[in-house]
N, C-alpha and C. Protein backbone atom coordinates (compact mmCIF):
# COMPACT_ATOMS: atom_id res chain seq x y z
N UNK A 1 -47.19 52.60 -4.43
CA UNK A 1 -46.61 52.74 -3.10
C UNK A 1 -47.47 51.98 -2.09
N UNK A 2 -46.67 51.90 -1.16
CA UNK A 2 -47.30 50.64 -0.25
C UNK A 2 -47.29 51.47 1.19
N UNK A 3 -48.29 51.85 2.37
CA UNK A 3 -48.14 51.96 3.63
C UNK A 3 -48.28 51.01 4.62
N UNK A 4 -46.77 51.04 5.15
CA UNK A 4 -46.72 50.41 6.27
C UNK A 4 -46.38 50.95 7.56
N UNK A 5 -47.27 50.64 8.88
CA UNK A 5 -47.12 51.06 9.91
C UNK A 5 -46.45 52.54 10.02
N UNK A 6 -47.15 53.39 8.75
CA UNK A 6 -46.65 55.16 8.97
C UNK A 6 -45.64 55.22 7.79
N UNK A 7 -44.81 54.23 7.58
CA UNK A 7 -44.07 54.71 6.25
C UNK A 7 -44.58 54.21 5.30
N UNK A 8 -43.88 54.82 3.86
CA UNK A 8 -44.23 54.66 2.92
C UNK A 8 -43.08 53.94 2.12
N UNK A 9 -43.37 52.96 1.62
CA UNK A 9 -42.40 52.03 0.85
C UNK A 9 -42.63 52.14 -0.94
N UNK A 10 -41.44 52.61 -1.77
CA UNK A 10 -42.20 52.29 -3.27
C UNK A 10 -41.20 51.04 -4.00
N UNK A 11 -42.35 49.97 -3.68
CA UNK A 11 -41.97 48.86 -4.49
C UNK A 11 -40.98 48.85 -5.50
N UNK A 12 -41.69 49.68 -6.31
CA UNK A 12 -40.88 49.73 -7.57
C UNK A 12 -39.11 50.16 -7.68
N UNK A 13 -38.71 51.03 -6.88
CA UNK A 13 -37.63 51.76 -6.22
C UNK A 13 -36.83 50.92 -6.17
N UNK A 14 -37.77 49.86 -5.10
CA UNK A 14 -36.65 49.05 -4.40
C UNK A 14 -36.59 47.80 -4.73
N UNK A 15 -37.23 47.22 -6.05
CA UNK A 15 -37.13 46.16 -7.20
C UNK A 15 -36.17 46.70 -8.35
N UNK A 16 -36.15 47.91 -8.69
CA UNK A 16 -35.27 48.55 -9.49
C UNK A 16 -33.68 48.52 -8.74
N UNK A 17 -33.44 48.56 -7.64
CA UNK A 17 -32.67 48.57 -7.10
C UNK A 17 -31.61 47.55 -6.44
N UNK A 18 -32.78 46.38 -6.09
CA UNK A 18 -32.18 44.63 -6.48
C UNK A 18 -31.87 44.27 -7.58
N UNK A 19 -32.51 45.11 -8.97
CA UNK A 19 -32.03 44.27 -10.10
C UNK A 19 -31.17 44.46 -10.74
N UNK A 20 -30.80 46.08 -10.45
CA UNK A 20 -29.74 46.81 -11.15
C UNK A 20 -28.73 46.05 -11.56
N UNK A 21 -28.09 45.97 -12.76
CA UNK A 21 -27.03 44.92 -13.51
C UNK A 21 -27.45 43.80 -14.11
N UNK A 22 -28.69 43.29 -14.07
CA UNK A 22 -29.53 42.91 -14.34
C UNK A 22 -29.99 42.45 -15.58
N UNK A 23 -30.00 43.67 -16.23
CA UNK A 23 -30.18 44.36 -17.87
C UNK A 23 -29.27 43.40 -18.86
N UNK A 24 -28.17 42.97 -18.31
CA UNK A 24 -26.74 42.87 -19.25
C UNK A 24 -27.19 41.29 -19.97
N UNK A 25 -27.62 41.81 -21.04
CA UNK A 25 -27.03 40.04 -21.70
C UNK A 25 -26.12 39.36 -22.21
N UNK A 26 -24.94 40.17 -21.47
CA UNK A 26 -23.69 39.03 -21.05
C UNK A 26 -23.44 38.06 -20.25
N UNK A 27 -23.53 36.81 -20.80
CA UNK A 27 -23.84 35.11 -19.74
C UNK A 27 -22.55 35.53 -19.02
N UNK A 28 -21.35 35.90 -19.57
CA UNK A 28 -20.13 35.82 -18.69
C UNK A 28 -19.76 36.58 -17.65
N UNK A 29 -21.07 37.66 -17.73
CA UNK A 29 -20.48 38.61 -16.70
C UNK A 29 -21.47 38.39 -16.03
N UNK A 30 -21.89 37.55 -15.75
CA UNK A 30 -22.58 37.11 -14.33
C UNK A 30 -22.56 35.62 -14.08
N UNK A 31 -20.88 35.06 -14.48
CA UNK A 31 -20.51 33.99 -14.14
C UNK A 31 -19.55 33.43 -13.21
N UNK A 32 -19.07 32.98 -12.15
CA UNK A 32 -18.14 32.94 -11.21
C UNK A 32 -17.35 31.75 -11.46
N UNK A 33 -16.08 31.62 -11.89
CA UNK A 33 -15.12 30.20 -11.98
C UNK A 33 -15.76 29.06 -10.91
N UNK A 34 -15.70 27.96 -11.18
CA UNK A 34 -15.44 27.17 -10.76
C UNK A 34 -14.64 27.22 -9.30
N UNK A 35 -14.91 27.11 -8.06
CA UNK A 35 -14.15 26.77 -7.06
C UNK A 35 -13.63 28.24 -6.97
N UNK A 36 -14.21 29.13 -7.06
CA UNK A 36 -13.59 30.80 -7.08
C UNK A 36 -13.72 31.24 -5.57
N UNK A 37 -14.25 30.58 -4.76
CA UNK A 37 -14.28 31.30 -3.28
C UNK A 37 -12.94 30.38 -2.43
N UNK A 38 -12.43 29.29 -2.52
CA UNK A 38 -11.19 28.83 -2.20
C UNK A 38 -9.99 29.56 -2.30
N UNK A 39 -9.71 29.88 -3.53
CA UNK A 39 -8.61 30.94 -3.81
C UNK A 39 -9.07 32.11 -2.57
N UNK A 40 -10.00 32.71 -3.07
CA UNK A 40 -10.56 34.13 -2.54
C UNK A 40 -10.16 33.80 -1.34
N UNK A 41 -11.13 33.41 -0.17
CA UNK A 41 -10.94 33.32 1.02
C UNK A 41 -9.71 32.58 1.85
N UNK A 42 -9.46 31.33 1.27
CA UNK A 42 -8.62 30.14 1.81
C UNK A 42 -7.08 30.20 1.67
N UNK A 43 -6.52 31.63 0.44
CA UNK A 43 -5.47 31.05 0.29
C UNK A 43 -4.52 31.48 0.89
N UNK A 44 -4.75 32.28 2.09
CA UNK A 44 -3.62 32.98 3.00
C UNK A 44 -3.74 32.29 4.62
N UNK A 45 -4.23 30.86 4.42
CA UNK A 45 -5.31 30.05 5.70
C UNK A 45 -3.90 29.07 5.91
N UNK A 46 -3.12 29.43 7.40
CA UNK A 46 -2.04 28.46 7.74
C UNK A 46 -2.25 27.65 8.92
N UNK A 47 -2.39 26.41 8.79
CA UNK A 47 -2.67 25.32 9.56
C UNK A 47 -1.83 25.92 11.01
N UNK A 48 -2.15 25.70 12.09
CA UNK A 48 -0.93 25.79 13.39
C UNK A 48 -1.09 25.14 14.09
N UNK A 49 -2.56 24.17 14.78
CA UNK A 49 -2.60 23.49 15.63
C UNK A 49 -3.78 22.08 15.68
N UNK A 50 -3.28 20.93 15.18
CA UNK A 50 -4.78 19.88 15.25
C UNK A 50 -4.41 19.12 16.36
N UNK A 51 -5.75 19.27 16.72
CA UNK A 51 -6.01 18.37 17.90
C UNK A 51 -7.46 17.33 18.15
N UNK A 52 -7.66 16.37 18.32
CA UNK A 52 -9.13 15.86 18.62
C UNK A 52 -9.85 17.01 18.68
N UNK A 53 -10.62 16.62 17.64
CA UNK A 53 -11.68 17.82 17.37
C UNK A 53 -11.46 19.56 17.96
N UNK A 54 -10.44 19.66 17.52
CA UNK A 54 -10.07 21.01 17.09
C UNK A 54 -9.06 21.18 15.88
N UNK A 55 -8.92 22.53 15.49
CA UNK A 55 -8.13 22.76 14.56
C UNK A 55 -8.04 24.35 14.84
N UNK A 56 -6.69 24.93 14.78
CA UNK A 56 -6.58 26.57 14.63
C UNK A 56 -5.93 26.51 13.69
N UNK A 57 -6.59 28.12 13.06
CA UNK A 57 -5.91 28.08 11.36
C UNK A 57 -5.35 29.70 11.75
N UNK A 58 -4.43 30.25 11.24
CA UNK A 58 -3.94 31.59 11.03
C UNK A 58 -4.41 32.75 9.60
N UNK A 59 -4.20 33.91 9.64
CA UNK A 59 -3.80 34.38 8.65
C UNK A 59 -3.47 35.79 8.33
N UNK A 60 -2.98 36.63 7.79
CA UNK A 60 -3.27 37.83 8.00
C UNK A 60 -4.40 38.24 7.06
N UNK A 61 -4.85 39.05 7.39
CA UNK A 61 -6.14 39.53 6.40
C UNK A 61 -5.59 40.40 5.04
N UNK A 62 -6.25 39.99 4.19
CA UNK A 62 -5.60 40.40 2.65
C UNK A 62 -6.84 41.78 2.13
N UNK A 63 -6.48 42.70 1.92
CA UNK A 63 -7.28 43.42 0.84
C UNK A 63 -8.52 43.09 0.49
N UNK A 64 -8.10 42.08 -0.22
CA UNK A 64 -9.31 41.30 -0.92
C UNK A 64 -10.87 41.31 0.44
N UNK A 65 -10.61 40.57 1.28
CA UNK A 65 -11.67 40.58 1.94
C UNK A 65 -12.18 41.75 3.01
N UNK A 66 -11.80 42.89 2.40
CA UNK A 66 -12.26 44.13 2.78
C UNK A 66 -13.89 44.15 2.74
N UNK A 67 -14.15 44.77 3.42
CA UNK A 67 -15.97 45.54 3.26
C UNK A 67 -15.43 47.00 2.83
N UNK A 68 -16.55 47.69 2.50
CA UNK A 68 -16.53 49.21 2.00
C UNK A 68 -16.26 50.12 3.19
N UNK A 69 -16.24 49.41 4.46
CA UNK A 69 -15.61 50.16 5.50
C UNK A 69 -14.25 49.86 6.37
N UNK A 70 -13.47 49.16 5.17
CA UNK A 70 -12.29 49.01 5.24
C UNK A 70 -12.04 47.94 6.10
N UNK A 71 -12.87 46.94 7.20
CA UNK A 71 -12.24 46.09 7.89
C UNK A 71 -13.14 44.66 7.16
N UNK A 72 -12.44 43.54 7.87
CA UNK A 72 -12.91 41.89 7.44
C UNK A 72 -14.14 41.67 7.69
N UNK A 73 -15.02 41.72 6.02
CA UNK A 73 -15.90 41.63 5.68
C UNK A 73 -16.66 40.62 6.40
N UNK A 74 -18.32 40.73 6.73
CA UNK A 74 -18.32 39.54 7.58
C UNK A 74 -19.04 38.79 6.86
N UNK A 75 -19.34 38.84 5.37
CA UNK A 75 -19.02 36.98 4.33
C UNK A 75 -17.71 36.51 4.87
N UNK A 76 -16.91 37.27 4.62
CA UNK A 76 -16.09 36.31 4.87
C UNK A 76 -15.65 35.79 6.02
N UNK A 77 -15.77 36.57 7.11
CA UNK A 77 -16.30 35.89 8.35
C UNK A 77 -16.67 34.43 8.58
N UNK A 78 -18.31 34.56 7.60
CA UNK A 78 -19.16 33.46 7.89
C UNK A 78 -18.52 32.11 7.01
N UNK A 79 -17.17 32.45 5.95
CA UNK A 79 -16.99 31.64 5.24
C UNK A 79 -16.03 31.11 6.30
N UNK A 80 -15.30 31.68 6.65
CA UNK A 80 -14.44 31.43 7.66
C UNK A 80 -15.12 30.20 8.54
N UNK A 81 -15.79 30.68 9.15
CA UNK A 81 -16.73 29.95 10.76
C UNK A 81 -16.94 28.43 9.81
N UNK A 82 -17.56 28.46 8.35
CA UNK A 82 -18.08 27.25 7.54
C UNK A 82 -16.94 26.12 7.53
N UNK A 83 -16.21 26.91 7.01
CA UNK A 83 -15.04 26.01 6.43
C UNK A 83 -13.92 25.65 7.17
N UNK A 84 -13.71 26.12 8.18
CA UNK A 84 -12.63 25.96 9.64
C UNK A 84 -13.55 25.16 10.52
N UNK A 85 -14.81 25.50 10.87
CA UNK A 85 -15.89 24.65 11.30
C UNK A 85 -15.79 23.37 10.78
N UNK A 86 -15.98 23.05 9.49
CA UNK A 86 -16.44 21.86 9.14
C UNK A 86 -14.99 20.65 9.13
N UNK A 87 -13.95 21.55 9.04
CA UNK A 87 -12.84 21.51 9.27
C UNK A 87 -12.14 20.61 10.85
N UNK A 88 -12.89 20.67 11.56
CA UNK A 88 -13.02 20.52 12.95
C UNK A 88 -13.61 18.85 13.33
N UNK A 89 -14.36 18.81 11.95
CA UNK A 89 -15.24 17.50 12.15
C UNK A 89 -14.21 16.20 12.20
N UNK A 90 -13.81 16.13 11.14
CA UNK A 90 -12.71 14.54 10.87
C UNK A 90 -11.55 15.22 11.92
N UNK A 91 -11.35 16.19 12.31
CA UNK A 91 -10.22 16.05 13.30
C UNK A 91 -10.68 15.45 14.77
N UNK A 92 -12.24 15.48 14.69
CA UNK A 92 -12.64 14.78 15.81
C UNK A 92 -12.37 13.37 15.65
N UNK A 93 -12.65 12.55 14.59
CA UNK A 93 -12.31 11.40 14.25
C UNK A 93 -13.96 11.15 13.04
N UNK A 94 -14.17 12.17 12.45
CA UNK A 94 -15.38 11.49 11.56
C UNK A 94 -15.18 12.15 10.39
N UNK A 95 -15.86 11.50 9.53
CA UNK A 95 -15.28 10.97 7.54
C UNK A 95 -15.25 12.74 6.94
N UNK A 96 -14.57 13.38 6.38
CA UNK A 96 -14.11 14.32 5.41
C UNK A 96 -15.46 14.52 4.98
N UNK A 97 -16.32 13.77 4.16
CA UNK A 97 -17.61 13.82 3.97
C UNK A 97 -18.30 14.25 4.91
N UNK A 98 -18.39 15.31 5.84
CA UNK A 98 -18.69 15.57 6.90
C UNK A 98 -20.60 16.18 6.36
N UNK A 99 -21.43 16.02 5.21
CA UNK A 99 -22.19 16.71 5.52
C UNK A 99 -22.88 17.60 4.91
N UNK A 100 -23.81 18.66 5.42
CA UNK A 100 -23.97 19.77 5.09
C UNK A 100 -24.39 21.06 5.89
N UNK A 101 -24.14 21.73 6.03
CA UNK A 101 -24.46 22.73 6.73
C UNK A 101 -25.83 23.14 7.35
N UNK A 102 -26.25 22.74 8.81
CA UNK A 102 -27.48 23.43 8.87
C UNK A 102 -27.78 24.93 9.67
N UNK A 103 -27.28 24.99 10.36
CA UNK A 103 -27.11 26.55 10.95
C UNK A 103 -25.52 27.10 10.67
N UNK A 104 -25.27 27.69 9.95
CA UNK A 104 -24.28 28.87 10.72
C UNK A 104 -24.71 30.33 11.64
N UNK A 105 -24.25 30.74 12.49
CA UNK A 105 -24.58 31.85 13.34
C UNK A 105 -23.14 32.68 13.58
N UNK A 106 -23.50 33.99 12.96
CA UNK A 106 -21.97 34.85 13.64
C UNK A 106 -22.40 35.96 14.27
N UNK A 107 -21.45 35.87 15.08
CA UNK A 107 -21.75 37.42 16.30
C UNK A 107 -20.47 37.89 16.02
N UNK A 108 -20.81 39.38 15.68
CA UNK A 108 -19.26 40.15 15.45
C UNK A 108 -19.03 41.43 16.49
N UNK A 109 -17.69 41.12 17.18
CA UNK A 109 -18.17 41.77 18.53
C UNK A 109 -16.57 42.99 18.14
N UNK A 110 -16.19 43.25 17.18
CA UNK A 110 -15.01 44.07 16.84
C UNK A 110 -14.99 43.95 15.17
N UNK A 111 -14.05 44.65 15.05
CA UNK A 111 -13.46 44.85 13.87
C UNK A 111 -12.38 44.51 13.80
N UNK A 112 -12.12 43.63 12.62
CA UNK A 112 -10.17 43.20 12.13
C UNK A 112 -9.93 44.19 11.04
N UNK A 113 -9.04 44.74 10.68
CA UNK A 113 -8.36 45.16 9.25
C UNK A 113 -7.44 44.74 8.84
N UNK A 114 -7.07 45.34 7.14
CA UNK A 114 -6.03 44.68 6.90
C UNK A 114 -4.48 44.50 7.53
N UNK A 115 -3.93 43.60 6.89
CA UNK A 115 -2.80 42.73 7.38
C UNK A 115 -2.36 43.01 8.74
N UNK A 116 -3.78 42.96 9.08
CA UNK A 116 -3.69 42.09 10.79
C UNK A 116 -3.76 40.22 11.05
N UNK A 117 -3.16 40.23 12.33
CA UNK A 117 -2.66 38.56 11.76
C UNK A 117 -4.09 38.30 12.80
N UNK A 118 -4.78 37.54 12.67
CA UNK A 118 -5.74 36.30 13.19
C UNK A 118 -5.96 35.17 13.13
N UNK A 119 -6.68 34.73 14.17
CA UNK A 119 -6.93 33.00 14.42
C UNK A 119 -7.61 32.84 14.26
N UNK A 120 -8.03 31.07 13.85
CA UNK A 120 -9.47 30.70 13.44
C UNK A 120 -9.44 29.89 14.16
N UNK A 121 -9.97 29.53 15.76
CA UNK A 121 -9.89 28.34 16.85
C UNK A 121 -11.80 27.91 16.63
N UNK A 122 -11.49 26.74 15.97
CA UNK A 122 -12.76 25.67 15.95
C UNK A 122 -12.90 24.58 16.73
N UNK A 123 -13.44 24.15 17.59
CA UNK A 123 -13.90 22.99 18.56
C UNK A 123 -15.15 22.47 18.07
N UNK A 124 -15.12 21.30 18.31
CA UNK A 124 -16.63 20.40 17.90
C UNK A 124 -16.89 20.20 19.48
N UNK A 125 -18.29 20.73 19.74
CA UNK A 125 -18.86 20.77 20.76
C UNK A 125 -19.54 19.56 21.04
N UNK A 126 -20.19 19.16 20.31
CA UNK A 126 -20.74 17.72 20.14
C UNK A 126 -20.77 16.93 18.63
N UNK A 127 -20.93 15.92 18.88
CA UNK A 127 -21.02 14.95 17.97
C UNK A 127 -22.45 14.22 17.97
N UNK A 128 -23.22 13.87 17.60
CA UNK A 128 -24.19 12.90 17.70
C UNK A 128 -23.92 12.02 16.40
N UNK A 129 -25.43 11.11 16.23
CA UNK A 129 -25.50 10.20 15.31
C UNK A 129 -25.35 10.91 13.94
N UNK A 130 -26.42 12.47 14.08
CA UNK A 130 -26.64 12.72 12.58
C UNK A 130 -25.99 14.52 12.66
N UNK A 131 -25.52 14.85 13.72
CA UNK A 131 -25.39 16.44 13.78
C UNK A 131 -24.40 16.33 14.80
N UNK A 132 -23.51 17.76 13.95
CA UNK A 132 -22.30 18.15 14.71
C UNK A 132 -22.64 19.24 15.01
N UNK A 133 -22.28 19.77 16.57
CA UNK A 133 -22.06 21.26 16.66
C UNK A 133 -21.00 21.37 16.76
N UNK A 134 -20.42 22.63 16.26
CA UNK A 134 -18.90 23.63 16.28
C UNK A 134 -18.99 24.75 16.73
N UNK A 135 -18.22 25.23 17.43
CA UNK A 135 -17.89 26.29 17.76
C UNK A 135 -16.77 27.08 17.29
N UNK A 136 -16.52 28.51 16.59
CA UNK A 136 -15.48 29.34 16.17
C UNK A 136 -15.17 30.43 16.85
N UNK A 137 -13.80 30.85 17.09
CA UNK A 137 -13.80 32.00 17.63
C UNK A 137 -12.54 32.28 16.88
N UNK A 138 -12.51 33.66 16.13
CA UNK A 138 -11.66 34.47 15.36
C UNK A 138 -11.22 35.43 16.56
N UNK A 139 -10.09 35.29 16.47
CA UNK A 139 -9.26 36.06 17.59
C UNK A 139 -7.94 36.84 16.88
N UNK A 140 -7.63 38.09 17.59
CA UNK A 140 -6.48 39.18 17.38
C UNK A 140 -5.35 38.46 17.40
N UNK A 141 -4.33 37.77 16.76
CA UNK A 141 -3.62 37.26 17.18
C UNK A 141 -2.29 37.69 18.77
N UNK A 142 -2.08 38.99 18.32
CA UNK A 142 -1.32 40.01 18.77
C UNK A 142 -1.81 40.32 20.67
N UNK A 143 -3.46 40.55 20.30
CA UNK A 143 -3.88 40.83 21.61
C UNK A 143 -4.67 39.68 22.33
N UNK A 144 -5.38 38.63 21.57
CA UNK A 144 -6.01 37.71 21.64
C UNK A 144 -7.12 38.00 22.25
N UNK A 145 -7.82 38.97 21.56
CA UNK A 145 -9.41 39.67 21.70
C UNK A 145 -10.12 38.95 20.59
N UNK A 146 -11.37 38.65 21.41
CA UNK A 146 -12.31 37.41 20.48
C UNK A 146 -12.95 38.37 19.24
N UNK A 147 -12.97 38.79 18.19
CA UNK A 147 -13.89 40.09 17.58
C UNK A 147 -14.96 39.46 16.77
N UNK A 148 -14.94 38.04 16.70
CA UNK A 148 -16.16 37.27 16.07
C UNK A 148 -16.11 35.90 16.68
N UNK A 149 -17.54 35.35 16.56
CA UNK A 149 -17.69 33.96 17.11
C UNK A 149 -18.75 33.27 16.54
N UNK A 150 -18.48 32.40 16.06
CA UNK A 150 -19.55 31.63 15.28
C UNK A 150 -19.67 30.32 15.90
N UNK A 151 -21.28 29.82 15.43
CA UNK A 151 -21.57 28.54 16.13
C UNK A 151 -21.90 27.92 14.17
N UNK A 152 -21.59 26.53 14.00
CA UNK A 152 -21.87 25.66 13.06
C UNK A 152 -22.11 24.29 13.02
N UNK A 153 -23.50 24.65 12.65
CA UNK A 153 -24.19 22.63 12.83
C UNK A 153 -23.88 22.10 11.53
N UNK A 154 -23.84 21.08 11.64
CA UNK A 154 -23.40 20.19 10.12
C UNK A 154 -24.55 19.00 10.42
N UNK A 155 -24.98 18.55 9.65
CA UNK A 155 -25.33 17.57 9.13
C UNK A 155 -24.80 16.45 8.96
N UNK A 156 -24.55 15.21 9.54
CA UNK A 156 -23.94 14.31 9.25
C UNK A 156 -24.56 12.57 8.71
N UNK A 157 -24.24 12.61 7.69
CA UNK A 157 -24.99 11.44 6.42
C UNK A 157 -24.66 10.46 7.20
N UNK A 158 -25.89 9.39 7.60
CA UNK A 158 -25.62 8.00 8.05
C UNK A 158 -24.50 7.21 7.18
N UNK A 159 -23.81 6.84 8.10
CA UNK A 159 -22.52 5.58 7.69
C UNK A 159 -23.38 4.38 7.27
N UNK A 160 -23.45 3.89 6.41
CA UNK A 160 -23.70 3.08 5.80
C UNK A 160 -22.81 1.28 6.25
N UNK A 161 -23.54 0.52 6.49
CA UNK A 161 -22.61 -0.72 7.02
C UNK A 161 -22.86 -1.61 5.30
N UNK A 162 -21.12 -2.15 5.57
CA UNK A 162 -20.91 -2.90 4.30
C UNK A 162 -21.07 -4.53 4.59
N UNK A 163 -21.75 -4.39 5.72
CA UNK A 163 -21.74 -6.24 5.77
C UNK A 163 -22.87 -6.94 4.92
């Protein structure tokens, strides 16, 4: 056991407790398909509005991306903000290859549940040579209350000249 600042922490507890499932020497059951978070998250995601560097996506929330307290889990949130974010980039006018992710940030200021309908409104805030910022805001469709907002920097790979 370990004391810190008055409490008492037991290592062991709480290494036993990250590893749990751990044990199994089944390769397959701690394997995830190929491209398995697309389906998951993306496949109830309906295009409604592109514009120069924006894009709003719709959807109603499915089951699936429940948390254990019944409303929209906020992975999937943050997958949301990633991929509607990055989403945002070539609608500004720059290459599909947009990159890689260097900050995502989400602030969750409500709760969605299921098959409630919501928006995914992404703006590219800036552009530079090598970094994009984005901005997300997941909104109620119904009431149009903001209940999450994410900011997403991307990374953007020098264009290469072919002369």
């Amino acid at each position: 056991m370990v004391k810190t600042e008055g409490k008492i922490t037991d290592l062991e507890s709480v290494k036993r407790y990250l590893e749990k499932g751990e044990s199994s020497n089944s390769k397959q059951e701690h394997e995830f398909p190929k491209k398995f978070l697309e389906p998951l998250v993306f496949h109830d995601l309906r295009l409604d509005l592109i514009q120069p560097g924006r894009v709003v996506f719709s959807m109603k929330i499915p089951p699936r991306l429940l948390n254990s307290a019944k409303y929209l889990h906020g992975g999937a949130i943050a997958t949301l903000v990633d991929v509607v974010g990055a989403a945002a980039v070539p609608a500004a006018g720059f290459p599909w290859d947009s990159g890689v992710s260097l900050e995502i940030n989400v602030s969750c200021l409500d709760a969605a549940y299921v098959h409630e309908e919501i928006e995914i409104d992404a703006r590219v805030l800036r552009v530079g040579k090598t970094i994009a910022v984005i901005s997300v805001d997941l909104r109620k469709k119904n009431t149009g209350q903001i209940f999450a907002q994410g900011r997403h920097t991307k990374y953007l790979p020098a264009i290469t000249s072919k002369i």
